[in-house]
N, C-alpha and C. Protein backbone atom coordinates (compact mmCIF):
# COMPACT_ATOMS: atom_id res chain seq x y z
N UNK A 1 0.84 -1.18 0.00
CA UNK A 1 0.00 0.00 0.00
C UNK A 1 0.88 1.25 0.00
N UNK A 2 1.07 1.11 -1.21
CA UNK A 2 2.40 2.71 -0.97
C UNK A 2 1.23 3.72 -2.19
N UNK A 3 0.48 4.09 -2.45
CA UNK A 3 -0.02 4.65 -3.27
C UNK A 3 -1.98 4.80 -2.57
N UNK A 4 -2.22 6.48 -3.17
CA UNK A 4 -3.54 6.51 -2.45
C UNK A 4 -4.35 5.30 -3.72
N UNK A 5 -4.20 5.39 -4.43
CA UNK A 5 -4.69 4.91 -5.94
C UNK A 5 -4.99 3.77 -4.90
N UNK A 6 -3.74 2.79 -4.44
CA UNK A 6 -3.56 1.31 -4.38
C UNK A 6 -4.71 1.44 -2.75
N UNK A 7 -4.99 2.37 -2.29
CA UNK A 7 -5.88 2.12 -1.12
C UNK A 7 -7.45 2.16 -1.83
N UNK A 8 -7.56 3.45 -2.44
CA UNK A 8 -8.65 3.52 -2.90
C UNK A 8 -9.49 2.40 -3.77
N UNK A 9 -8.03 1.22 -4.31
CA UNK A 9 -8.72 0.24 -4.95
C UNK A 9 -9.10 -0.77 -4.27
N UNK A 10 -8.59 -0.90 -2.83
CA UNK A 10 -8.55 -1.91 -1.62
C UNK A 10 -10.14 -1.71 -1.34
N UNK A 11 -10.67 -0.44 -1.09
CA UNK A 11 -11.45 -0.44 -0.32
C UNK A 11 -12.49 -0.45 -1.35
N UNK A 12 -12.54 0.22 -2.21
CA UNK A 12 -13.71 -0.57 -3.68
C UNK A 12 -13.82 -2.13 -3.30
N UNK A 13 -12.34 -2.86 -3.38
CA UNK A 13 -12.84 -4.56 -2.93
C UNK A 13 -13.94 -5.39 -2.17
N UNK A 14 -13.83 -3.63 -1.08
CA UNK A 14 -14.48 -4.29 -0.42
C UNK A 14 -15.78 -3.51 -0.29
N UNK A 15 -16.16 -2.91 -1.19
CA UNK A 15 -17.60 -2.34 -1.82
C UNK A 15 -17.99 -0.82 -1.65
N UNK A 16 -17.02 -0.89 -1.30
CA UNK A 16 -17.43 1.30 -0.85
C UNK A 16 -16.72 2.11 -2.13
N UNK A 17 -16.71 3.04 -2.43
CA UNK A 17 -16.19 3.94 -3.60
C UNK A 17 -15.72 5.24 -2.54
N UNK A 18 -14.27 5.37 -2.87
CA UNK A 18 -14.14 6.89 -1.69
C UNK A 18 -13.88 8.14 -2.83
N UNK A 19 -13.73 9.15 -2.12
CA UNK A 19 -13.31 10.45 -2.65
C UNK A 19 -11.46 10.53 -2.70
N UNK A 20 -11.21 9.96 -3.39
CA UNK A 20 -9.17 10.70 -3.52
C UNK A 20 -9.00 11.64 -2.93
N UNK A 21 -9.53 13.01 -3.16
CA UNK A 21 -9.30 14.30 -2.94
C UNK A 21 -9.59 14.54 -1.43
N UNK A 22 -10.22 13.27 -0.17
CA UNK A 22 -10.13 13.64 0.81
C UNK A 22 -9.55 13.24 1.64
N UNK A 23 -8.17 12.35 0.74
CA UNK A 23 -6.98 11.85 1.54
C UNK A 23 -6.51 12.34 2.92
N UNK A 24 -6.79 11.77 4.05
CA UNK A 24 -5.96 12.54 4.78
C UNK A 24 -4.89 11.23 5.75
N UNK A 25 -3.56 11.91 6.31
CA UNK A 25 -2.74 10.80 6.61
C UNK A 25 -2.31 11.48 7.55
N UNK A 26 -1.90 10.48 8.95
CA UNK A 26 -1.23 11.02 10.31
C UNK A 26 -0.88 10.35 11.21
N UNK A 27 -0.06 10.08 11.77
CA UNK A 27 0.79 9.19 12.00
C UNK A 27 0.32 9.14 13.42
N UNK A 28 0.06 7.61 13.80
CA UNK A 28 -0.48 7.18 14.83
C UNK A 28 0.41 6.04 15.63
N UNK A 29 0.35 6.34 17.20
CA UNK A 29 0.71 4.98 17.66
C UNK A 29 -0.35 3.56 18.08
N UNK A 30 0.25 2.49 17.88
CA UNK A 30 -0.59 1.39 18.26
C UNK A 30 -0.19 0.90 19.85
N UNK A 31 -1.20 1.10 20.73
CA UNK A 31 -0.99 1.32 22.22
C UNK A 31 -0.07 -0.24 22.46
N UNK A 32 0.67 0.02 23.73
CA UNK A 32 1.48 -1.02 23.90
C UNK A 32 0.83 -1.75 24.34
N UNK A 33 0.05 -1.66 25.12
CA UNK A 33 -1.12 -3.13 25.75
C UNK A 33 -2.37 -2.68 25.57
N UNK A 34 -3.57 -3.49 25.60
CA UNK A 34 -4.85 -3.05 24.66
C UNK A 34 -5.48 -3.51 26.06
N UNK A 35 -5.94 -2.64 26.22
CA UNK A 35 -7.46 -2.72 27.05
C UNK A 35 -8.78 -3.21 26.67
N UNK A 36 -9.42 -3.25 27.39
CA UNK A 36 -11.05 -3.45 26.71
C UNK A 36 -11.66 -3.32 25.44
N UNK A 37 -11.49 -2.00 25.57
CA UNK A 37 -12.01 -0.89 24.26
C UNK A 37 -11.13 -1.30 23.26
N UNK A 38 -10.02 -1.17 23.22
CA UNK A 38 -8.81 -1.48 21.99
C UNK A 38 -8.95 -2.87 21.41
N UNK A 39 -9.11 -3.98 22.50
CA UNK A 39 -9.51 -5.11 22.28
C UNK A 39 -10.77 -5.17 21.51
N UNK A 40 -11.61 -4.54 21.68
CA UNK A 40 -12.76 -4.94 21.06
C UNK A 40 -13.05 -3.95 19.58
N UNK A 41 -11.89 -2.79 19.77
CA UNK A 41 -11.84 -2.15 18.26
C UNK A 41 -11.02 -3.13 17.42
N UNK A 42 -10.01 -3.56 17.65
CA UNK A 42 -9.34 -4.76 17.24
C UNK A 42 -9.98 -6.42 16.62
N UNK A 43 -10.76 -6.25 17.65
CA UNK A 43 -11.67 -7.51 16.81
C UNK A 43 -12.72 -6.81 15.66
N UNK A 44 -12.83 -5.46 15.61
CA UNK A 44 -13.54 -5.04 14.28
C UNK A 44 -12.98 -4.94 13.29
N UNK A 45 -11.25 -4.64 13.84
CA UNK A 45 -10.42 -4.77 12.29
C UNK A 45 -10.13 -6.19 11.95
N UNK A 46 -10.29 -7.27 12.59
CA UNK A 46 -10.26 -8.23 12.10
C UNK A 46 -11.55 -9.47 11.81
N UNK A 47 -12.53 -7.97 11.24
CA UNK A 47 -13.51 -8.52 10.51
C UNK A 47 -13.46 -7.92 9.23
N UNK A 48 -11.94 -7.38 8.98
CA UNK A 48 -11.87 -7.04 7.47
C UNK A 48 -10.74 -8.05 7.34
N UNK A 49 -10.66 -9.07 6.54
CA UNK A 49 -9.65 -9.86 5.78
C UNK A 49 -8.71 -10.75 7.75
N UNK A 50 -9.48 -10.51 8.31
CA UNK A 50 -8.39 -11.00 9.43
C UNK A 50 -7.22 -10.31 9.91
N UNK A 51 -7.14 -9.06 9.54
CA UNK A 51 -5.57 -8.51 9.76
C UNK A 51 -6.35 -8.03 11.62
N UNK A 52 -4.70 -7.64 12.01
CA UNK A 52 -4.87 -7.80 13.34
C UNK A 52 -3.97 -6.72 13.51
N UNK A 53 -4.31 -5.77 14.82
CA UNK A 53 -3.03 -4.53 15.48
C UNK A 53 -2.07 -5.86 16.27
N UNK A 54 -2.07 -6.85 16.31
CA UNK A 54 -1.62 -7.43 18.00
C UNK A 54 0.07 -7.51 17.76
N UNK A 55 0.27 -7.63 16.59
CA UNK A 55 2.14 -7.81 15.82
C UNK A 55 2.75 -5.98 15.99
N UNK A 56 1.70 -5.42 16.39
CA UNK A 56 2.08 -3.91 15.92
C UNK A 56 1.88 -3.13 17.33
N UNK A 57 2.00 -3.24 18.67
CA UNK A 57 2.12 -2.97 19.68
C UNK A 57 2.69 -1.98 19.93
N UNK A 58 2.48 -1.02 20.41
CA UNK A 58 3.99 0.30 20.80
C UNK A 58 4.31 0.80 19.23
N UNK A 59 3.91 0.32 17.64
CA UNK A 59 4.53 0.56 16.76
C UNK A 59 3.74 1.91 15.88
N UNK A 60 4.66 2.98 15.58
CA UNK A 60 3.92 3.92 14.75
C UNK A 60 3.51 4.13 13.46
N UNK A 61 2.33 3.76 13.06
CA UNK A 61 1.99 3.77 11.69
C UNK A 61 1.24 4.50 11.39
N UNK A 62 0.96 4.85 9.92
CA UNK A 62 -0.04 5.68 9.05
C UNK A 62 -1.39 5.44 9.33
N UNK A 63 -2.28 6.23 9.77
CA UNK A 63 -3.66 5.97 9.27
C UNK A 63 -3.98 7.34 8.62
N UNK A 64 -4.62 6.15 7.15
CA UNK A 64 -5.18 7.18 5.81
C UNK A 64 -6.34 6.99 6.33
N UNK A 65 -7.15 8.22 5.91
CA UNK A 65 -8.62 8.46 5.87
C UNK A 65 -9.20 8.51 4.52
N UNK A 66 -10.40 8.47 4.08
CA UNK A 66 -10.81 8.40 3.06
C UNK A 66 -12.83 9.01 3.37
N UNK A 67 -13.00 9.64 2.94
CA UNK A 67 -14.62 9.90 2.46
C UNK A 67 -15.30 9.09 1.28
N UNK A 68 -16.21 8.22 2.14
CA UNK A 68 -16.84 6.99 1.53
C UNK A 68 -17.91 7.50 0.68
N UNK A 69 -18.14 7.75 -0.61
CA UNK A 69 -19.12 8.19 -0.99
C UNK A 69 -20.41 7.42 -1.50
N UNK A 70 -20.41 6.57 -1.19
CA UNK A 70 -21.50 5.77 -1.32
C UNK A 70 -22.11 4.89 -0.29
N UNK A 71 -22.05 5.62 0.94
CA UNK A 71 -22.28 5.13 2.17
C UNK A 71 -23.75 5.62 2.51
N UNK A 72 -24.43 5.12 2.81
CA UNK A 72 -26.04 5.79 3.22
C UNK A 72 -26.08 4.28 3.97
N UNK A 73 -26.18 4.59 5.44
CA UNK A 73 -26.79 3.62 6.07
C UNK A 73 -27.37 4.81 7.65
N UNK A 74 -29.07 4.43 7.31
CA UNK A 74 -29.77 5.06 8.70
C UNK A 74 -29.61 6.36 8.20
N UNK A 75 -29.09 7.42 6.71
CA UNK A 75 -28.52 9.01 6.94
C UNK A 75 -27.64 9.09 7.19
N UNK A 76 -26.56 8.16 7.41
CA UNK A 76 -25.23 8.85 8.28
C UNK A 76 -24.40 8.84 7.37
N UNK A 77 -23.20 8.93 7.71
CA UNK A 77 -21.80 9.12 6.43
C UNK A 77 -20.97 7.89 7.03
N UNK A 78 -20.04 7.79 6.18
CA UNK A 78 -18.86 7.03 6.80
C UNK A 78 -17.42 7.57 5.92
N UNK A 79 -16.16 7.18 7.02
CA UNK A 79 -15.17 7.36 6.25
C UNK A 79 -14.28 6.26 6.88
N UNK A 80 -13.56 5.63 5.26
CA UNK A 80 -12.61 4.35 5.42
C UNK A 80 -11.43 4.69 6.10
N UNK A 81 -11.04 4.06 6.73
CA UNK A 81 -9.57 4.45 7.58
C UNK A 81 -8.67 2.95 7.72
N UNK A 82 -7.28 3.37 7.07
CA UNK A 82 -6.32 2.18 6.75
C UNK A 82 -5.45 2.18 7.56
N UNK A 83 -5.04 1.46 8.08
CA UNK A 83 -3.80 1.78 9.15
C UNK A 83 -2.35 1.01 8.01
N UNK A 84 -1.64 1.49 8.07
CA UNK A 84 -0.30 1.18 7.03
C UNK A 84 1.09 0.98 7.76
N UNK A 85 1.74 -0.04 8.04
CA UNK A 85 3.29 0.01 8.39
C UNK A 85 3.80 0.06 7.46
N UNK A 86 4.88 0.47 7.15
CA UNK A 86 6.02 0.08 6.22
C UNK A 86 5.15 -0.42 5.14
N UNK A 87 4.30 0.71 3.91
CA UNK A 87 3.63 -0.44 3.14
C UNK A 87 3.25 -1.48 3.31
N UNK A 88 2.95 -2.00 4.25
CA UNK A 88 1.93 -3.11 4.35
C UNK A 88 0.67 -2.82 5.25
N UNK A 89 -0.45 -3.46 4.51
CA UNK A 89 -2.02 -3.19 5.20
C UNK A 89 -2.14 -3.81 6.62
N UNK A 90 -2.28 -3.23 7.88
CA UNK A 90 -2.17 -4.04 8.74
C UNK A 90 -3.49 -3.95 9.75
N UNK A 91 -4.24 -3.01 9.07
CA UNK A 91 -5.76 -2.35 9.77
C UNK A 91 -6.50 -1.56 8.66
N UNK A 92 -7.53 -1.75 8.51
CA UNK A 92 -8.98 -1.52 7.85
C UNK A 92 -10.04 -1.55 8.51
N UNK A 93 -10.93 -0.34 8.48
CA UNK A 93 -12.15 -0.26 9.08
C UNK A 93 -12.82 1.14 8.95
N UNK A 94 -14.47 0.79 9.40
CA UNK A 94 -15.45 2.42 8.81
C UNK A 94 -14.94 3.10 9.89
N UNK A 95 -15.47 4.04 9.75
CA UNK A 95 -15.43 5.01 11.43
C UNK A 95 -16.79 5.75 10.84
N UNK A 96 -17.82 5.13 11.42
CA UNK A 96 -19.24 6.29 10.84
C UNK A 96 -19.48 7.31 11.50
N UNK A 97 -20.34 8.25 10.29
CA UNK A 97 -20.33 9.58 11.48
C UNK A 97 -22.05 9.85 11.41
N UNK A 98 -22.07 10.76 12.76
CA UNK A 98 -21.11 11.78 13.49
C UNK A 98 -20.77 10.94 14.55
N UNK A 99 -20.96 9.51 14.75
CA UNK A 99 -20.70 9.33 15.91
C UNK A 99 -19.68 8.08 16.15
N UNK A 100 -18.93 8.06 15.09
CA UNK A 100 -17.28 7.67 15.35
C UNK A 100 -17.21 6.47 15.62
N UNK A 101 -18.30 5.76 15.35
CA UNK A 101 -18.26 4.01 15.68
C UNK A 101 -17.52 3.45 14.40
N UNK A 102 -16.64 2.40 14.82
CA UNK A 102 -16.17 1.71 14.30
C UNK A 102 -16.77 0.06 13.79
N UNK A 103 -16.02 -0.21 12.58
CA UNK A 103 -17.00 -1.10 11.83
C UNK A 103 -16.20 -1.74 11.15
N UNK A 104 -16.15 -3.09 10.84
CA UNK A 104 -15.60 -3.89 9.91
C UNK A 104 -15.72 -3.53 8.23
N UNK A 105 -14.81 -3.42 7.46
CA UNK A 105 -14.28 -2.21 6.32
C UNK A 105 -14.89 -3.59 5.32
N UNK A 106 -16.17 -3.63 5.17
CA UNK A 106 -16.94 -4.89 4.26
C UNK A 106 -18.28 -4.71 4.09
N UNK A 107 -18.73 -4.63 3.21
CA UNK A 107 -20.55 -4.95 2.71
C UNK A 107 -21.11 -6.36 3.05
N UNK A 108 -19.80 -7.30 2.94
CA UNK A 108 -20.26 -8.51 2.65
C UNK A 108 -20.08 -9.33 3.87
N UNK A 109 -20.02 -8.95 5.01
CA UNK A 109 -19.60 -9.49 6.20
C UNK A 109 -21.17 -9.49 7.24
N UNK A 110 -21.44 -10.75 7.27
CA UNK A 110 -22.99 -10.99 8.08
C UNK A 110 -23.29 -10.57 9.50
N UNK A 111 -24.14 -9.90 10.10
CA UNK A 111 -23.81 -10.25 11.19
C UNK A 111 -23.25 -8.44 12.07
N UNK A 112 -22.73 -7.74 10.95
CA UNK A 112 -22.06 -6.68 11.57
C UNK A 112 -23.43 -5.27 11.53
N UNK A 113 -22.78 -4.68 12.57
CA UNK A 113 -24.27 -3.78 13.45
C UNK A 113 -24.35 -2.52 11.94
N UNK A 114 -23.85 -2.38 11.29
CA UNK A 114 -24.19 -1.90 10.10
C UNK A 114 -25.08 -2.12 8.69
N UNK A 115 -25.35 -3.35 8.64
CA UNK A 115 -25.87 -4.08 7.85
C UNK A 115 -27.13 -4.58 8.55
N UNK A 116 -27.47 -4.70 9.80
CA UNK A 116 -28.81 -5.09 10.18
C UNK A 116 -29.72 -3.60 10.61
């Protein structure tokens, strides 16, 4: 994932269409031990493809943002957010708004509080 192109086509895969032009990127840490909350945002990123924060502890990586434009669920918006080490995909997931819940980065995934 070294290219917005190569994200923007990731997340088409997985059924959303974003805006390019609302790239945004900023460098984040992945907490050294996961609590509750982290734990259980963690099991939402690994309801996209299985990738997992747990190899990436204490480690600082990219998260790209993206404006989902074909998101209508309930009125609300969503925007895709990638987490990136060293070019490689290591986190995917929605963040809907306005109220910042997090969501497994998939149309096709049963079961998730977005889709029912």
């Amino acid at each position: 994932m070294s290219t917005t192109q190569q994200m923007a086509d990731y997340i088409l895969s997985k059924g959303y269409t974003v805006d390019l032009q609302s790239a945004q990127v900023k460098e984040v840490r992945i907490p050294k031990k996961f609590d509750a909350e982290f734990s259980n945002f963690n099991e939402k990123i690994m309801g996209t493809d299985g990738l997992s924060l747990e190899k990436y502890k204490n480690d600082k990586v990219s998260k790209w943002t993206f404006d989902i434009v074909d998101y209508d669920v309930e009125g609300k918006t969503a925007v895709a957010a990638l987490l990136v080490h060293k070019e490689k995909l290591i986190g995917a997931y929605i963040i809907q708004q306005p109220d910042g819940t997090a969501h497994p980065l998939s149309k096709d995934i049963p079961g998730t509080d977005i889709l029912e």
